[in-house]
PDB file of N, CA and C in Angstrom:
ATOM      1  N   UNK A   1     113.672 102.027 124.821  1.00  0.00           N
ATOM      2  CA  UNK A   1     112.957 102.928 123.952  1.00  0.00           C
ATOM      3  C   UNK A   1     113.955 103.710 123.105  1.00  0.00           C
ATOM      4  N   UNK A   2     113.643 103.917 121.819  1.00  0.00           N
ATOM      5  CA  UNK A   2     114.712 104.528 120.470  1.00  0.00           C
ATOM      6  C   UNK A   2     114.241 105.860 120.725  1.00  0.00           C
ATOM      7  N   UNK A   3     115.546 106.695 120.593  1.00  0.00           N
ATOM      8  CA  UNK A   3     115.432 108.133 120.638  1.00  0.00           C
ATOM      9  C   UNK A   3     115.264 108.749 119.309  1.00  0.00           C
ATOM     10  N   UNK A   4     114.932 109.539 118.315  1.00  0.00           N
ATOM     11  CA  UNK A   4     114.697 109.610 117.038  1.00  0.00           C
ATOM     12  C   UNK A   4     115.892 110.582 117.456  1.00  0.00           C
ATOM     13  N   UNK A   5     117.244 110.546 116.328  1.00  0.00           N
ATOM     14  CA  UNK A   5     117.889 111.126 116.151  1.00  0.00           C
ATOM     15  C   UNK A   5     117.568 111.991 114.867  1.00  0.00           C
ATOM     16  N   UNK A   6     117.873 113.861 114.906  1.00  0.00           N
ATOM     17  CA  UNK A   6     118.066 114.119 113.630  1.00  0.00           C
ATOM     18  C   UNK A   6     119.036 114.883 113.007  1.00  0.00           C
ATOM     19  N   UNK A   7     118.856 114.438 111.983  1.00  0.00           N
ATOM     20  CA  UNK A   7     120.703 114.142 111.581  1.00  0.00           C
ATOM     21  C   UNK A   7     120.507 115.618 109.831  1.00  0.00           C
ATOM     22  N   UNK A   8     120.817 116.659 109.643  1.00  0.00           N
ATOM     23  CA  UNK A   8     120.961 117.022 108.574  1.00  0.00           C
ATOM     24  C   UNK A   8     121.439 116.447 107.171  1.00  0.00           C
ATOM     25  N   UNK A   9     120.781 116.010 106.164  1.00  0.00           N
ATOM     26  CA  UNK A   9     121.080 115.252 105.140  1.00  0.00           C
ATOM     27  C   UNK A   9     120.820 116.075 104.133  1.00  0.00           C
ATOM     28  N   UNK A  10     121.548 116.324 103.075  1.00  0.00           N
ATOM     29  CA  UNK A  10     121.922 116.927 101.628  1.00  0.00           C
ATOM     30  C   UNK A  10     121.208 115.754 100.399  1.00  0.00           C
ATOM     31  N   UNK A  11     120.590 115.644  99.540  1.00  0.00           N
ATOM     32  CA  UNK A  11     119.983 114.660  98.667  1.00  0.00           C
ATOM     33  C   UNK A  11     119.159 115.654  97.342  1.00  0.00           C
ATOM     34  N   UNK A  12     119.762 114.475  96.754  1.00  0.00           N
ATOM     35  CA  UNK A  12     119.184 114.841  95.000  1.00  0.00           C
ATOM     36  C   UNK A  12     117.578 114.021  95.097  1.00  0.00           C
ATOM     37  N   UNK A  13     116.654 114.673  94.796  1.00  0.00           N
ATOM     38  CA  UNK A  13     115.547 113.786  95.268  1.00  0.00           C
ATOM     39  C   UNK A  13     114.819 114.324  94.102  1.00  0.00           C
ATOM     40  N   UNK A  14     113.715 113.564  93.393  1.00  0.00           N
ATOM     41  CA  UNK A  14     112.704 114.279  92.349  1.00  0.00           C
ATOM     42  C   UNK A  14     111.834 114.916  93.107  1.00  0.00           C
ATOM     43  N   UNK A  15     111.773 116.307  92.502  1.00  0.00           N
ATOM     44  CA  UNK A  15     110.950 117.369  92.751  1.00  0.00           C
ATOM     45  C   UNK A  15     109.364 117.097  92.689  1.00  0.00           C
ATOM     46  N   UNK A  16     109.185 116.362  91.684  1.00  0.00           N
ATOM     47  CA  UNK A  16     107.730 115.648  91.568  1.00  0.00           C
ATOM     48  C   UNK A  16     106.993 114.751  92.233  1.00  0.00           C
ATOM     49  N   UNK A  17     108.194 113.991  92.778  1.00  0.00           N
ATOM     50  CA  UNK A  17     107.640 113.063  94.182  1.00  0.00           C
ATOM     51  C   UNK A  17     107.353 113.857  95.293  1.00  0.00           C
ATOM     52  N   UNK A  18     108.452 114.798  95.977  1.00  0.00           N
ATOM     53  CA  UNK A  18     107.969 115.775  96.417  1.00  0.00           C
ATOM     54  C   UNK A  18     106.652 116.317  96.791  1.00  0.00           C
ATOM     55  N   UNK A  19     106.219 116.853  95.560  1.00  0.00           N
ATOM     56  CA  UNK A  19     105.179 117.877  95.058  1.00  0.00           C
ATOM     57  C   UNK A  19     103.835 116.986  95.540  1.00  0.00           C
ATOM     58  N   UNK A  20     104.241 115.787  94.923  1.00  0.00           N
ATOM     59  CA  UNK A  20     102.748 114.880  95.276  1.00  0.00           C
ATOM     60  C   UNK A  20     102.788 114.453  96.739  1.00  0.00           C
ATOM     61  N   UNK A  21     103.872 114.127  97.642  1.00  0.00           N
ATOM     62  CA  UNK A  21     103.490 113.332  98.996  1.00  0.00           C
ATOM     63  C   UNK A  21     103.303 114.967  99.435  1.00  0.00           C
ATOM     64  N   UNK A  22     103.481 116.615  98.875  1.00  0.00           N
ATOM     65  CA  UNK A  22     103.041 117.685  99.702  1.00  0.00           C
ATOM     66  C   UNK A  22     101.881 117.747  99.376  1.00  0.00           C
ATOM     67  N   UNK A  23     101.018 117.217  98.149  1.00  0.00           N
ATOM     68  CA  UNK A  23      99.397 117.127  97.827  1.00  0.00           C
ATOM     69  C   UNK A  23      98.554 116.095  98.847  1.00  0.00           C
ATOM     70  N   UNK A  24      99.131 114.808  98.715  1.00  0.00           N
ATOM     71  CA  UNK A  24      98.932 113.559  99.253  1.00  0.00           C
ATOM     72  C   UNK A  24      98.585 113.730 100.880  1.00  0.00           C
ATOM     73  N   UNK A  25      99.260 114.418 101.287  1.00  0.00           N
ATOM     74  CA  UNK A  25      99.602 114.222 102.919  1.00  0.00           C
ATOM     75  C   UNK A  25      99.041 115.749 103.572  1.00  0.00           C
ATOM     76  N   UNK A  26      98.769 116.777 102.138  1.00  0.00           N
ATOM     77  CA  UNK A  26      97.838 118.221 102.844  1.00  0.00           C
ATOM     78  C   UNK A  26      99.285 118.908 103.570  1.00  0.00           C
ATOM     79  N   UNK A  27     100.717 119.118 103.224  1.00  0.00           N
ATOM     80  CA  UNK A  27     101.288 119.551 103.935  1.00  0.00           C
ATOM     81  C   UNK A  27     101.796 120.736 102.845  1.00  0.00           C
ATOM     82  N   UNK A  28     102.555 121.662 103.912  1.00  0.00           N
ATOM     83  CA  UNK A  28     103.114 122.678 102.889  1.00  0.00           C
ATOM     84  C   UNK A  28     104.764 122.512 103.087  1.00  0.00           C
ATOM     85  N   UNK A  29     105.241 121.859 104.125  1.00  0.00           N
ATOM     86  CA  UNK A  29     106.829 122.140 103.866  1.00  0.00           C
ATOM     87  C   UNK A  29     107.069 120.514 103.275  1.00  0.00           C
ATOM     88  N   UNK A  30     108.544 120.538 102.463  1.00  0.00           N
ATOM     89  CA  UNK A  30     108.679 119.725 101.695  1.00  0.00           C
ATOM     90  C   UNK A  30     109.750 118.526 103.063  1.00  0.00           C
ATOM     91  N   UNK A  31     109.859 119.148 104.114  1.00  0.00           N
ATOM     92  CA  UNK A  31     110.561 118.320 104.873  1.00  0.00           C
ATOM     93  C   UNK A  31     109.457 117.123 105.941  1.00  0.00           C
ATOM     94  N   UNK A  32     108.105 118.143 106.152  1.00  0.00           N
ATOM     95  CA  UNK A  32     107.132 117.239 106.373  1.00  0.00           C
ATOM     96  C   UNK A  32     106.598 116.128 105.804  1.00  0.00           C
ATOM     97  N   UNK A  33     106.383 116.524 104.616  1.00  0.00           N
ATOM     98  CA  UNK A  33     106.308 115.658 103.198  1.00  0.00           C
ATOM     99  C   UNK A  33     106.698 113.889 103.226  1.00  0.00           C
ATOM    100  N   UNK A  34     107.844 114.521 103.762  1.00  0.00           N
ATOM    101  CA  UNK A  34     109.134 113.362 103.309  1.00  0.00           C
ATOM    102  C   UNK A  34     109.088 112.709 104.586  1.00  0.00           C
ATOM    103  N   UNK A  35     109.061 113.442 105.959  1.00  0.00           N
ATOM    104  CA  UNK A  35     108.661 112.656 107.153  1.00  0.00           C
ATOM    105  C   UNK A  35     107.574 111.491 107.041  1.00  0.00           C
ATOM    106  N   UNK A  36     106.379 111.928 106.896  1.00  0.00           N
ATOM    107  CA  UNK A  36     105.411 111.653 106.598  1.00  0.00           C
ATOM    108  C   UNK A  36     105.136 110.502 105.684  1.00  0.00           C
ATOM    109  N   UNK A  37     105.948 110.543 104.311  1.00  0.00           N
ATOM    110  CA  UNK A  37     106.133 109.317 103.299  1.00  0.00           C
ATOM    111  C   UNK A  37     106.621 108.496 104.105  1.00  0.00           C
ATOM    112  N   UNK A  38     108.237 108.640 104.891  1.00  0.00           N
ATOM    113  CA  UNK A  38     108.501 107.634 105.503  1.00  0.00           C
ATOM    114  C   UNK A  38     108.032 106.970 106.876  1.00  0.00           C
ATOM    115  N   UNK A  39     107.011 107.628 107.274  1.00  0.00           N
ATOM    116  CA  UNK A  39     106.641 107.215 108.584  1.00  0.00           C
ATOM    117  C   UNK A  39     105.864 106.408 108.323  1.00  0.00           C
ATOM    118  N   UNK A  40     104.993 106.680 107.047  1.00  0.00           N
ATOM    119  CA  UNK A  40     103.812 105.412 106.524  1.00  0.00           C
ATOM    120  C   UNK A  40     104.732 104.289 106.138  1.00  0.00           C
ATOM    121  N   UNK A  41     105.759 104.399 104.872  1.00  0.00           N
ATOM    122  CA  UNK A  41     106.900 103.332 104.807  1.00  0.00           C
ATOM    123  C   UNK A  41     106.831 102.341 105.680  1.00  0.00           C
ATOM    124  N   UNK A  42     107.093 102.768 107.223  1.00  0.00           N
ATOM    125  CA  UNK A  42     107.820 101.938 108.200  1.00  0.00           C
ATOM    126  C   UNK A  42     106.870 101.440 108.709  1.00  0.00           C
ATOM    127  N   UNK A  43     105.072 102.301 108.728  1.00  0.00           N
ATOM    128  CA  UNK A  43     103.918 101.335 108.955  1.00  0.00           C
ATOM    129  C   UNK A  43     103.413 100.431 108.405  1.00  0.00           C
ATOM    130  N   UNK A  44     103.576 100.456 107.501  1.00  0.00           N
ATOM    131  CA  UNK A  44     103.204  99.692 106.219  1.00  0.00           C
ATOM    132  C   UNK A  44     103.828  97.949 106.469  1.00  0.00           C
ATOM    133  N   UNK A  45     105.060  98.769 106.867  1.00  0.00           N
ATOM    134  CA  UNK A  45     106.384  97.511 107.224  1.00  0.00           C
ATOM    135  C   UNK A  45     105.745  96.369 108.368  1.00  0.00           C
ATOM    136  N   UNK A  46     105.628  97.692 109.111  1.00  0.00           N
ATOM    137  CA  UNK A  46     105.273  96.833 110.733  1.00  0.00           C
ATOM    138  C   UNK A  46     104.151  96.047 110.830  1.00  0.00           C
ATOM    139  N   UNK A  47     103.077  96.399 109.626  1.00  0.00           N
ATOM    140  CA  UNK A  47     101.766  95.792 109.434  1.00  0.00           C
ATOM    141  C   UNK A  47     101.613  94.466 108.711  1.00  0.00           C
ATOM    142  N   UNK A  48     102.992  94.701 107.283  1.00  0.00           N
ATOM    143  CA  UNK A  48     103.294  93.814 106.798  1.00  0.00           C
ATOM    144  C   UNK A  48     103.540  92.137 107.457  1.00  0.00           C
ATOM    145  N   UNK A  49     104.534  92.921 108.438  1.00  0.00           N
ATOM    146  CA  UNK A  49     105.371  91.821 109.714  1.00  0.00           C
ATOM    147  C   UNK A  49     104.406  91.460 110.613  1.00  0.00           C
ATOM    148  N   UNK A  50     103.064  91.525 110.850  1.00  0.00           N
ATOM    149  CA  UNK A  50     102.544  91.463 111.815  1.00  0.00           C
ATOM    150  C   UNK A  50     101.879  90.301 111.075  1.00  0.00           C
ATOM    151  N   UNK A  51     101.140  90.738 109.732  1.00  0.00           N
ATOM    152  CA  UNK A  51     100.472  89.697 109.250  1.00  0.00           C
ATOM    153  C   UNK A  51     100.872  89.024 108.505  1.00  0.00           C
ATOM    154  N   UNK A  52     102.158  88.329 108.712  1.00  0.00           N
ATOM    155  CA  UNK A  52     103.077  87.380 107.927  1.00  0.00           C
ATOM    156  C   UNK A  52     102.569  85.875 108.938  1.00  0.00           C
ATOM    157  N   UNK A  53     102.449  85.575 110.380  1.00  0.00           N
ATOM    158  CA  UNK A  53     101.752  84.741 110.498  1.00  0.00           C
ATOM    159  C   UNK A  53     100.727  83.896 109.887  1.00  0.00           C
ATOM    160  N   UNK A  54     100.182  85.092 109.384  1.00  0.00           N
ATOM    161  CA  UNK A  54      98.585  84.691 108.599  1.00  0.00           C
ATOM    162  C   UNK A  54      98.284  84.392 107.925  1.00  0.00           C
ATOM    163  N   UNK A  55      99.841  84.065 107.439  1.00  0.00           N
ATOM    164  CA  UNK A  55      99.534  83.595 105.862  1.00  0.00           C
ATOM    165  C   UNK A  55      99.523  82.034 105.569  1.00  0.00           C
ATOM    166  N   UNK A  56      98.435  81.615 104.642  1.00  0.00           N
ATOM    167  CA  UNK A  56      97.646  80.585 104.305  1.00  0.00           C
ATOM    168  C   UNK A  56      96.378  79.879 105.753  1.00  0.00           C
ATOM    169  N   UNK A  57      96.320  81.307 106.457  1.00  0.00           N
ATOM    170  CA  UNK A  57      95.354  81.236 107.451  1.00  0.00           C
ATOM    171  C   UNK A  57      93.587  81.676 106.594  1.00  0.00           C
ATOM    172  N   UNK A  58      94.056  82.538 106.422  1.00  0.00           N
ATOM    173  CA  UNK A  58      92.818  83.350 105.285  1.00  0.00           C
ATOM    174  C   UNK A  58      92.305  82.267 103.957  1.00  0.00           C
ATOM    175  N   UNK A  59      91.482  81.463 104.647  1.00  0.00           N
ATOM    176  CA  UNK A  59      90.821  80.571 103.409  1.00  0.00           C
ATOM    177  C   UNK A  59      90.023  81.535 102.357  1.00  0.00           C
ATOM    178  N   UNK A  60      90.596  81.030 100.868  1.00  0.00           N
ATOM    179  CA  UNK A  60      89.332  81.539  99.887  1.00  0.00           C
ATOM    180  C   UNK A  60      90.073  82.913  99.448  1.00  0.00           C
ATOM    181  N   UNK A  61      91.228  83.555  99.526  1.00  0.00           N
ATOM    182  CA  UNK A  61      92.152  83.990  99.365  1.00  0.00           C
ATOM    183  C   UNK A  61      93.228  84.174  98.604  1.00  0.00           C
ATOM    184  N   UNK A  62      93.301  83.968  97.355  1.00  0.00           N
ATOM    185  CA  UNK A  62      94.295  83.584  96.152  1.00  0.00           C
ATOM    186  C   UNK A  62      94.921  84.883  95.619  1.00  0.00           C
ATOM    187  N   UNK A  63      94.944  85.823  96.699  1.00  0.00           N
ATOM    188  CA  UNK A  63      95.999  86.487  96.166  1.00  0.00           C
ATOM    189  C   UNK A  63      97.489  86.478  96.907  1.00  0.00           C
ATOM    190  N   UNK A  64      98.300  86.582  95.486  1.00  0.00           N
ATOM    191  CA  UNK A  64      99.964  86.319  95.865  1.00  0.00           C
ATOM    192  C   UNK A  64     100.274  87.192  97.300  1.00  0.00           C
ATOM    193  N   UNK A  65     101.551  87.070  98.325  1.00  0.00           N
ATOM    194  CA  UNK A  65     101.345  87.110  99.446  1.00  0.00           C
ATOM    195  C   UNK A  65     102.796  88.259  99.291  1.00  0.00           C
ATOM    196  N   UNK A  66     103.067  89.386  99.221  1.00  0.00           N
ATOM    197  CA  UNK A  66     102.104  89.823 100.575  1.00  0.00           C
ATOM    198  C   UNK A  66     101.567  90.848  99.533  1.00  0.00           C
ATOM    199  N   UNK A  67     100.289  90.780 100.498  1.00  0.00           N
ATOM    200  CA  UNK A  67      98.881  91.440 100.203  1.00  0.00           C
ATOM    201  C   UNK A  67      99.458  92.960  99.642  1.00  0.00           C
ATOM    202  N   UNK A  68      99.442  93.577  98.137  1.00  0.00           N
ATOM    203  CA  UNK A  68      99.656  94.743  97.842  1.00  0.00           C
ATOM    204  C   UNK A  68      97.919  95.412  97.306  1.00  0.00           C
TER     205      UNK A  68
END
């Protein structure tokens, strides 16, 4: 089992991306924000990888792969 290390990081980041994953996600600190963007990121990932089997399983289906 992975221990989540956290590590202090310094970054030039747009303020506007920001602003929206703190609208998007209902949060008020900008460090939640950014948790949060990337925690979906890495679900997104894992969901991706899961249904990579499946592909040309799904008859009737013509969209390019992977599913956006």
């Amino acid at each position: 089992m992975r221990t989540s290390a956290v590590r202090h990081k310094h970054l030039k980041l747009d303020q506007s991306k920001i602003d929206f994953a703190k609208r998007y996600f209902g949060v008020d600190s900008e460090q939640e924000a950014i948790e949060r963007a990337l925690a979906l990121l890495m679900d997104e990932e894992r969901i991706g990888r899961r249904l990579r089997p499946l592909k040309g399983i799904l008859k009737g289906d013509e969209r390019p792969w992977p599913y956006r």
